[in-house]
PDB file of N, CA and C in Angstrom:
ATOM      1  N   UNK A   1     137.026 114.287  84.094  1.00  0.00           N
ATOM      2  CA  UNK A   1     135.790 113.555  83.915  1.00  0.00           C
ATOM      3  C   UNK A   1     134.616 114.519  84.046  1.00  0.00           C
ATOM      4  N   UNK A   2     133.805 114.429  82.869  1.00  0.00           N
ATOM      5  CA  UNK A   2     132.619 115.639  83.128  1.00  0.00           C
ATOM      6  C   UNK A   2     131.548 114.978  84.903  1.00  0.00           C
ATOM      7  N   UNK A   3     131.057 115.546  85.266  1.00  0.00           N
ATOM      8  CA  UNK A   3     130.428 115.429  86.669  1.00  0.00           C
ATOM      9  C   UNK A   3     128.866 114.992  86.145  1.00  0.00           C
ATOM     10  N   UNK A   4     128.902 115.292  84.662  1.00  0.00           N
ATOM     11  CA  UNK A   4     127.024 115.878  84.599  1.00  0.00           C
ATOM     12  C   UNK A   4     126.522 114.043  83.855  1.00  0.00           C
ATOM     13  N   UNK A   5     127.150 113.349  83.926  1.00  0.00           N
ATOM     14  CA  UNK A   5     127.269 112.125  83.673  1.00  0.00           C
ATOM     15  C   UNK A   5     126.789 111.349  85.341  1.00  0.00           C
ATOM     16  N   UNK A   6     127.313 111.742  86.017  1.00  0.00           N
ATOM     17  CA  UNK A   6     127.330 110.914  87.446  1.00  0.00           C
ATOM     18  C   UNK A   6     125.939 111.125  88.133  1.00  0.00           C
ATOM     19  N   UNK A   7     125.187 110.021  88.497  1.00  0.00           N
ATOM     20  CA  UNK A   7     123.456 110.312  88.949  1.00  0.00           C
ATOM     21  C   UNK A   7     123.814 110.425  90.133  1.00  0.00           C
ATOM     22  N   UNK A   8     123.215 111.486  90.810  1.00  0.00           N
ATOM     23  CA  UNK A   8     123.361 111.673  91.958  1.00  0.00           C
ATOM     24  C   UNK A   8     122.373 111.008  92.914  1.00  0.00           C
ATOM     25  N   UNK A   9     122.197 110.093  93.606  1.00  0.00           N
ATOM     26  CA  UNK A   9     121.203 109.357  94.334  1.00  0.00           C
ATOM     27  C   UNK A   9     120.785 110.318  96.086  1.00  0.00           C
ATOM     28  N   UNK A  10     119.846 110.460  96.003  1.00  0.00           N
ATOM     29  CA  UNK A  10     119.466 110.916  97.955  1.00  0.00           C
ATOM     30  C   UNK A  10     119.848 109.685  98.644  1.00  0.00           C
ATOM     31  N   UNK A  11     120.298 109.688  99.456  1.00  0.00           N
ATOM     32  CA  UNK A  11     120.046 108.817 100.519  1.00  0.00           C
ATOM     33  C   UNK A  11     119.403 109.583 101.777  1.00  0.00           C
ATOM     34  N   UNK A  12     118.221 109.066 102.060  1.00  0.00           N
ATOM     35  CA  UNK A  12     117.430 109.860 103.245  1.00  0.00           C
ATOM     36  C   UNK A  12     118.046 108.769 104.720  1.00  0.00           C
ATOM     37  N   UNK A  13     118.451 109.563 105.614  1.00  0.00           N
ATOM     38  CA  UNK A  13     119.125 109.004 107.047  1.00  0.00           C
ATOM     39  C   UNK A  13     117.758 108.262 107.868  1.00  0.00           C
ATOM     40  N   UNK A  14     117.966 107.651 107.985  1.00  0.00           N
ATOM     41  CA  UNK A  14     117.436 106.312 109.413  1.00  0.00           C
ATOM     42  C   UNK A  14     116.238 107.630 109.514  1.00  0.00           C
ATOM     43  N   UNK A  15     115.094 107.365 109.283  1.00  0.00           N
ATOM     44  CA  UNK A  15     113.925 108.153 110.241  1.00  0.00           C
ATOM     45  C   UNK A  15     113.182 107.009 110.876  1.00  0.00           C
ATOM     46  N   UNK A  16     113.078 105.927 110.371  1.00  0.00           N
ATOM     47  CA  UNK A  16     112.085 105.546 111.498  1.00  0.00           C
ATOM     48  C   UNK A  16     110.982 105.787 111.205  1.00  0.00           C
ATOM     49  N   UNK A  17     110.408 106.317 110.166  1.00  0.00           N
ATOM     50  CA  UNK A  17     109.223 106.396 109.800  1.00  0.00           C
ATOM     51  C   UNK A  17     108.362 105.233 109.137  1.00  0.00           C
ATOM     52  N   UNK A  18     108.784 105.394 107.766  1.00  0.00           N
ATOM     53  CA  UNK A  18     108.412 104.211 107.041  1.00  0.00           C
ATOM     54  C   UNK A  18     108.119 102.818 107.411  1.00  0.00           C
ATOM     55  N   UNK A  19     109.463 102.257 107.871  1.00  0.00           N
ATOM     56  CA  UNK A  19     109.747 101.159 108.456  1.00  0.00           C
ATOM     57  C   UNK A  19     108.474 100.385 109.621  1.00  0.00           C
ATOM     58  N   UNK A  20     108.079 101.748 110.264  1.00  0.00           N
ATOM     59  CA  UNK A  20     107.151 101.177 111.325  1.00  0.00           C
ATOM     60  C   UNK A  20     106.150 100.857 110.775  1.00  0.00           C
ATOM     61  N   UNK A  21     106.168 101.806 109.784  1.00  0.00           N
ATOM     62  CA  UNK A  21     104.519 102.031 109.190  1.00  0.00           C
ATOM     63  C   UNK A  21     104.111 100.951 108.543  1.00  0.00           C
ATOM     64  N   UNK A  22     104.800 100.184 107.653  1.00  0.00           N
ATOM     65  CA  UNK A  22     105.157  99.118 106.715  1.00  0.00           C
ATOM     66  C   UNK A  22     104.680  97.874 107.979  1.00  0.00           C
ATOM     67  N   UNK A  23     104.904  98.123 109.237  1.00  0.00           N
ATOM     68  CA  UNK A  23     105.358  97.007 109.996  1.00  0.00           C
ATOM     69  C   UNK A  23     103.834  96.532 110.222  1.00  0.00           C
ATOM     70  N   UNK A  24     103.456  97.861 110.593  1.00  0.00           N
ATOM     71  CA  UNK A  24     102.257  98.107 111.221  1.00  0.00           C
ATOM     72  C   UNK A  24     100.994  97.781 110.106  1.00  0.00           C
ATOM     73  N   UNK A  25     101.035  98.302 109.029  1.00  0.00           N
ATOM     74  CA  UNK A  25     100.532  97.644 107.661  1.00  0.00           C
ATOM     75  C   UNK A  25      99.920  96.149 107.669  1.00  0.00           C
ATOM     76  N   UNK A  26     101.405  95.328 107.914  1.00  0.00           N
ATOM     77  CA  UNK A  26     101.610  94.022 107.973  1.00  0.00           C
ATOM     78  C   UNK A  26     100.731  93.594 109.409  1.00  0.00           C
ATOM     79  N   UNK A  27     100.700  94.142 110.573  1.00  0.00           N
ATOM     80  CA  UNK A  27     100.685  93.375 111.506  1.00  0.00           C
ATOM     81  C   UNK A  27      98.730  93.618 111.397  1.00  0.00           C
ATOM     82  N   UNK A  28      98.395  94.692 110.796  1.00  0.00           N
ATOM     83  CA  UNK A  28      96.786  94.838 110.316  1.00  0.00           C
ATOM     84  C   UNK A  28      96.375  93.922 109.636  1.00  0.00           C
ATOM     85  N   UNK A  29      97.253  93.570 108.826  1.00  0.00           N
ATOM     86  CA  UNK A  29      96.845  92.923 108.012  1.00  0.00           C
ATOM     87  C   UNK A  29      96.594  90.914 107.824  1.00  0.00           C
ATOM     88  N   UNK A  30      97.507  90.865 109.218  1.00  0.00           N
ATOM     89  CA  UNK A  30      97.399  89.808 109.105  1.00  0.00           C
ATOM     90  C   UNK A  30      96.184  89.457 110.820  1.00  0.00           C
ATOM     91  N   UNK A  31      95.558  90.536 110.831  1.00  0.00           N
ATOM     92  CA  UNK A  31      94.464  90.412 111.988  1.00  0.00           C
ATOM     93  C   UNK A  31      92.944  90.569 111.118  1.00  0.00           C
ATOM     94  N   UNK A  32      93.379  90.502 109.819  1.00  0.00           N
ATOM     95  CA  UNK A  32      92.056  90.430 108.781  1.00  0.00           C
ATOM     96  C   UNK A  32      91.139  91.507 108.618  1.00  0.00           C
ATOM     97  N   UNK A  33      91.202  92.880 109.521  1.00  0.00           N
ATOM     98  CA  UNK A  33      90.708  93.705 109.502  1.00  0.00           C
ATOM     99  C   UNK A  33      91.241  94.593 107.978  1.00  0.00           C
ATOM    100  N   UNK A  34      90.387  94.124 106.973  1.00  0.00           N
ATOM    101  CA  UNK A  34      90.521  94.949 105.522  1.00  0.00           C
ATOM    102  C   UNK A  34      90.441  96.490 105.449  1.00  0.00           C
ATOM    103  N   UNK A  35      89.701  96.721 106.354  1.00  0.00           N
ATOM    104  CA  UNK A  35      89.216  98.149 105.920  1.00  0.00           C
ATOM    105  C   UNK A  35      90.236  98.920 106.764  1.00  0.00           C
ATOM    106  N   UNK A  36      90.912  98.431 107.718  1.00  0.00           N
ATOM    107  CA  UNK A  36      91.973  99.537 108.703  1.00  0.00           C
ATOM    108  C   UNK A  36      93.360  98.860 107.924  1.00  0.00           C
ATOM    109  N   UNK A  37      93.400  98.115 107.597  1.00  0.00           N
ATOM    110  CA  UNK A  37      94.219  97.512 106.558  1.00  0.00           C
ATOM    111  C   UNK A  37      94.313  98.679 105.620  1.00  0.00           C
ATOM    112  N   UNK A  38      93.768  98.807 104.586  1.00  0.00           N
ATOM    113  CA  UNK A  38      93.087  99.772 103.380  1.00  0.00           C
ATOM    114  C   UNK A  38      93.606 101.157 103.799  1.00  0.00           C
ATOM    115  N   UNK A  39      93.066 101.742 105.098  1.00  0.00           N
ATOM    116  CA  UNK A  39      93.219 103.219 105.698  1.00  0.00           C
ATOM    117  C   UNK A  39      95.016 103.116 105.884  1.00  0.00           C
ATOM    118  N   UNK A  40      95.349 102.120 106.505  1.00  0.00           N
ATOM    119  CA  UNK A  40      96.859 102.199 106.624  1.00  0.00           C
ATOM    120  C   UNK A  40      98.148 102.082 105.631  1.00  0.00           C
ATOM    121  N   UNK A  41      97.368 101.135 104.786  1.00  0.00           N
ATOM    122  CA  UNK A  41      98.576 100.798 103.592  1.00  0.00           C
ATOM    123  C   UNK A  41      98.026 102.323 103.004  1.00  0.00           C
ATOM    124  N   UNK A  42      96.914 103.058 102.631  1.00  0.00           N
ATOM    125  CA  UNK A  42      96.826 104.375 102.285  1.00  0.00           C
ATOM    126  C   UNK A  42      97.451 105.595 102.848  1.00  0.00           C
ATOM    127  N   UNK A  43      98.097 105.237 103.931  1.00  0.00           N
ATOM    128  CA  UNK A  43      98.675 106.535 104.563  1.00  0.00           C
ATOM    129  C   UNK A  43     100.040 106.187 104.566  1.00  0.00           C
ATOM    130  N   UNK A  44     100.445 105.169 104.053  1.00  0.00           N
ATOM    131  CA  UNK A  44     101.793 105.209 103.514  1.00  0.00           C
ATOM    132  C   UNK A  44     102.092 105.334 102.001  1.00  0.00           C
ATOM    133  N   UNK A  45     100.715 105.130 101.290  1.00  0.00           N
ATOM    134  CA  UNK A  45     100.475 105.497  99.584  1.00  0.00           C
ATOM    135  C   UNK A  45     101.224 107.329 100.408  1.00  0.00           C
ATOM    136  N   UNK A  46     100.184 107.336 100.508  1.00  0.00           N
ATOM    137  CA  UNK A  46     100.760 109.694 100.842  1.00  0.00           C
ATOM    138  C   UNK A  46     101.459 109.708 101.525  1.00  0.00           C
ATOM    139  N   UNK A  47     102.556 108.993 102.490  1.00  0.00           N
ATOM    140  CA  UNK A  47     103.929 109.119 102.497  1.00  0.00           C
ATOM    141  C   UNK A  47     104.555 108.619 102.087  1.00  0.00           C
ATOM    142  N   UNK A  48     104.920 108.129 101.017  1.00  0.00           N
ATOM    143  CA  UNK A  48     105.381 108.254  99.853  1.00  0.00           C
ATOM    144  C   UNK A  48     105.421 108.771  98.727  1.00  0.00           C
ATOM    145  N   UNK A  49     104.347 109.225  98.629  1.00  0.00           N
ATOM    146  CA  UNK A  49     103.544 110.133  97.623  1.00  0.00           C
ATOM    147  C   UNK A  49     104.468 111.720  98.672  1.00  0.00           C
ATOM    148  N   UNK A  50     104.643 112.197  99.182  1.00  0.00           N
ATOM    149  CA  UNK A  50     105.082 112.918  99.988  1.00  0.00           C
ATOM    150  C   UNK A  50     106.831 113.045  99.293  1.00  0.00           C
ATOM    151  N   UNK A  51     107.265 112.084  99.782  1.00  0.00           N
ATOM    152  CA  UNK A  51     108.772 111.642  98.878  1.00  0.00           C
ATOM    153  C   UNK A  51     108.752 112.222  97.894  1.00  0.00           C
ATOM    154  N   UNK A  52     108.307 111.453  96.866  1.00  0.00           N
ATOM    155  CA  UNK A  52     108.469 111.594  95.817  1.00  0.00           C
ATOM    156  C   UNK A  52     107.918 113.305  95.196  1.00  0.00           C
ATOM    157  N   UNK A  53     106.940 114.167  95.750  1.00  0.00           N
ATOM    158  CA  UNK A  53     106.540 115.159  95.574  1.00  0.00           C
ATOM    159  C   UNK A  53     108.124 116.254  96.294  1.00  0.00           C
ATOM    160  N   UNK A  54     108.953 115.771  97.150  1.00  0.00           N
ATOM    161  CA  UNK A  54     109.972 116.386  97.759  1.00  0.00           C
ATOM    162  C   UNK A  54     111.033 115.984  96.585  1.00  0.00           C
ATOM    163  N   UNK A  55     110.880 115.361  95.537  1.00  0.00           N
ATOM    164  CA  UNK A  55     111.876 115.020  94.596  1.00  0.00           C
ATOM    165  C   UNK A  55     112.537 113.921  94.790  1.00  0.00           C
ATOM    166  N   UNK A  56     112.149 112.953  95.290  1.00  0.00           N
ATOM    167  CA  UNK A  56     113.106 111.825  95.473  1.00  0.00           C
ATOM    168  C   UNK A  56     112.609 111.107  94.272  1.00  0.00           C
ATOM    169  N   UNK A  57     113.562 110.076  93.456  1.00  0.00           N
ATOM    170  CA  UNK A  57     113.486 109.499  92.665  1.00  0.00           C
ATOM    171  C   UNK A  57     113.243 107.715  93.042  1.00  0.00           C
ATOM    172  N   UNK A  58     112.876 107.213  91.989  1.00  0.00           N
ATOM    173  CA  UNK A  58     112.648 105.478  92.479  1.00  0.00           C
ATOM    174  C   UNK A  58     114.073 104.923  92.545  1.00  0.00           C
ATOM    175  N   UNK A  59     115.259 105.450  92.676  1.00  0.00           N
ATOM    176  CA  UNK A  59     116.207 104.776  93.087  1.00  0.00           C
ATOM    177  C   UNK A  59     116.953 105.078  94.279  1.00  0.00           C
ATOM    178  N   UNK A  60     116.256 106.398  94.688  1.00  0.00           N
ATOM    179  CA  UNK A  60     116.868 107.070  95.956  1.00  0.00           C
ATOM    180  C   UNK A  60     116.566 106.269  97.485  1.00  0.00           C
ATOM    181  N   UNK A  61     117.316 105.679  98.112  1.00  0.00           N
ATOM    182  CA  UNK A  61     116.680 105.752  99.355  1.00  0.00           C
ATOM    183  C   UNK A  61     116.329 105.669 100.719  1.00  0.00           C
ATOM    184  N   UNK A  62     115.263 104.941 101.152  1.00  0.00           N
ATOM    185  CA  UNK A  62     114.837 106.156 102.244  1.00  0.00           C
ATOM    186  C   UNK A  62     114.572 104.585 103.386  1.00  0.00           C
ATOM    187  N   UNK A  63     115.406 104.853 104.118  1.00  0.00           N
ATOM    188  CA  UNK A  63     115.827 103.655 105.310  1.00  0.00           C
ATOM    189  C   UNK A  63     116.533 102.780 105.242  1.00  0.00           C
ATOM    190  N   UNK A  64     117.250 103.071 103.918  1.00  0.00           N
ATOM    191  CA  UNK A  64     118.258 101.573 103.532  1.00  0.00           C
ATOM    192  C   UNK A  64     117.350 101.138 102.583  1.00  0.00           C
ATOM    193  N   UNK A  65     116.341 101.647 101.805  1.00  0.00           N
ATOM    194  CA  UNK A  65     115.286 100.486 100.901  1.00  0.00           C
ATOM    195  C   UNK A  65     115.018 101.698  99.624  1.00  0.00           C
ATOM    196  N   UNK A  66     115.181 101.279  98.512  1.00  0.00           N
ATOM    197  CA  UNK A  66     114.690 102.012  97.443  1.00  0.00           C
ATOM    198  C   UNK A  66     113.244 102.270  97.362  1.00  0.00           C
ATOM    199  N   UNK A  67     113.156 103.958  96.852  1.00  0.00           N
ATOM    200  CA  UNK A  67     111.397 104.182  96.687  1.00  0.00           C
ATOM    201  C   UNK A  67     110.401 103.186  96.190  1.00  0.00           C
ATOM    202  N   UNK A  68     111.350 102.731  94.884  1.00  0.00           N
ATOM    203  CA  UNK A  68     110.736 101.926  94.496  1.00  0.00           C
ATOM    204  C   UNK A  68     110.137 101.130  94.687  1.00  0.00           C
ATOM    205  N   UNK A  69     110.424 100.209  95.810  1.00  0.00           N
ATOM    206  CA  UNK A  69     110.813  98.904  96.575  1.00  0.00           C
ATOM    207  C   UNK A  69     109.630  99.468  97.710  1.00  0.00           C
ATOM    208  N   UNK A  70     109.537 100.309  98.173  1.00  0.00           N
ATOM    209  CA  UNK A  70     108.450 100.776  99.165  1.00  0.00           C
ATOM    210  C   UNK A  70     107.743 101.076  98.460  1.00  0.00           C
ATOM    211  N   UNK A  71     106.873 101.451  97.163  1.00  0.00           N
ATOM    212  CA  UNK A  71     106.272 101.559  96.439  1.00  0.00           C
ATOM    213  C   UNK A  71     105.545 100.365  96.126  1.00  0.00           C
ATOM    214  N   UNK A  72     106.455  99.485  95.521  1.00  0.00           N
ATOM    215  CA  UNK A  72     106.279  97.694  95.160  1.00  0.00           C
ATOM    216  C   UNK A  72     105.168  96.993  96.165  1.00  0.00           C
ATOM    217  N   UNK A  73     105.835  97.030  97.220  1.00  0.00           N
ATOM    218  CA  UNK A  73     105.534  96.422  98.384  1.00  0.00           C
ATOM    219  C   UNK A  73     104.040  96.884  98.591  1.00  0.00           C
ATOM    220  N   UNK A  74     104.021  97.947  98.778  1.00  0.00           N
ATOM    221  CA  UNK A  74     102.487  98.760  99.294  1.00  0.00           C
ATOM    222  C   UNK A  74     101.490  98.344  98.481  1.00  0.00           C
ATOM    223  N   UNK A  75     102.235  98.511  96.895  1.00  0.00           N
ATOM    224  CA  UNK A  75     101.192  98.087  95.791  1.00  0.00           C
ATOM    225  C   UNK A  75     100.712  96.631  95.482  1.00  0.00           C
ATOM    226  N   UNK A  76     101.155  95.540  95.942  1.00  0.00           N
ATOM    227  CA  UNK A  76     101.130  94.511  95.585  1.00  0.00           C
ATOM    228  C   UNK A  76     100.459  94.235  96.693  1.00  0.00           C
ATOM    229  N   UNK A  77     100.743  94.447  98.283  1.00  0.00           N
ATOM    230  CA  UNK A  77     100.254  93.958  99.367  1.00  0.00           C
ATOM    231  C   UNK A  77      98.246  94.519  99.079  1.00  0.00           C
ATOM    232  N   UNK A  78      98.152  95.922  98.607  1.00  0.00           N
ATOM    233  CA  UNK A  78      96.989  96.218  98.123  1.00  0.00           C
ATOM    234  C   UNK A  78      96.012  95.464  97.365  1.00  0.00           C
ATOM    235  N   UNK A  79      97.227  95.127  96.105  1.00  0.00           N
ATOM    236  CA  UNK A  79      96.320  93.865  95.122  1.00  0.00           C
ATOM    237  C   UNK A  79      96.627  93.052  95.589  1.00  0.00           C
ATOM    238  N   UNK A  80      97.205  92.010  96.467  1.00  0.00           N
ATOM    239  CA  UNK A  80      97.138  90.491  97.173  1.00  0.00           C
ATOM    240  C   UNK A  80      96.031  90.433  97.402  1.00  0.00           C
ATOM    241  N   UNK A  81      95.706  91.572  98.888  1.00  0.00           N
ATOM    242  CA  UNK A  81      94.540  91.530  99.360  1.00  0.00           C
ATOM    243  C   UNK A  81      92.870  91.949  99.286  1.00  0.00           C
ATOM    244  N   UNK A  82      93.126  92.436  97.610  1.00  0.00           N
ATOM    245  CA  UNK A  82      91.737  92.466  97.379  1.00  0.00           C
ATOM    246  C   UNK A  82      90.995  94.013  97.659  1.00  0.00           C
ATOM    247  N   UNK A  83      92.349  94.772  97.908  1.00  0.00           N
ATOM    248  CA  UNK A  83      91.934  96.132  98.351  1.00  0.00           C
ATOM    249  C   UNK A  83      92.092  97.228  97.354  1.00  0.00           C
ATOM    250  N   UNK A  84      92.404  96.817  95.881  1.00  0.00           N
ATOM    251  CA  UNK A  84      92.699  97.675  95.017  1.00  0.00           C
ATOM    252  C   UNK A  84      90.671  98.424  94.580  1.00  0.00           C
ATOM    253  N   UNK A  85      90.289  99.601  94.228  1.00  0.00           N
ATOM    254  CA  UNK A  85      89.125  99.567  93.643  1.00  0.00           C
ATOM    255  C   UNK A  85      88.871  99.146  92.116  1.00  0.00           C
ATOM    256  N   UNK A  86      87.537  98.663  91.807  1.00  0.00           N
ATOM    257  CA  UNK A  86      87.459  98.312  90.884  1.00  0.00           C
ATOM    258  C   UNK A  86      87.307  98.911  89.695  1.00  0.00           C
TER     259      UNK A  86
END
């Protein structure tokens, strides 16, 4: 069987990073403070942006959750709340 056929996926191990950050995102966000809201879902835009600059792909991933999928999330929670610029 040729090998160069088979996608090789990262799986990045349990850090503990993301996960909090995401948590922490959420728990800003639902205390209505927009603008530390904004600063936080942004500092997980550049760690992720980080990822993906290390070569990880949108299917690779990183805590048990696809880039993608942490990507999704960040971006949508941004435009829910009215924090995208115009």
């Amino acid at each position: 069987m040729d090998n160069s056929c088979i996608k090789k996926i990262k799986v990045m191990k349990k850090t503990n990073i993301i996960t909090p950050m995401w948590k922490n995102c959420l728990a800003v966000l639902q205390t209505g403070d927009m603008e530390l809201a904004d600063t936080k879902l942004m500092e997980l835009v550049w760690k992720l942006a980080d990822y993906t600059m290390l070569g990880y792909k949108d299917g690779d991933k990183i805590e048990g959750v696809k880039l993608e999928v942490w990507k999704e999330r960040v971006w949508f929670s941004l435009e829910n709340n009215g924090l995208l610029p115009e």
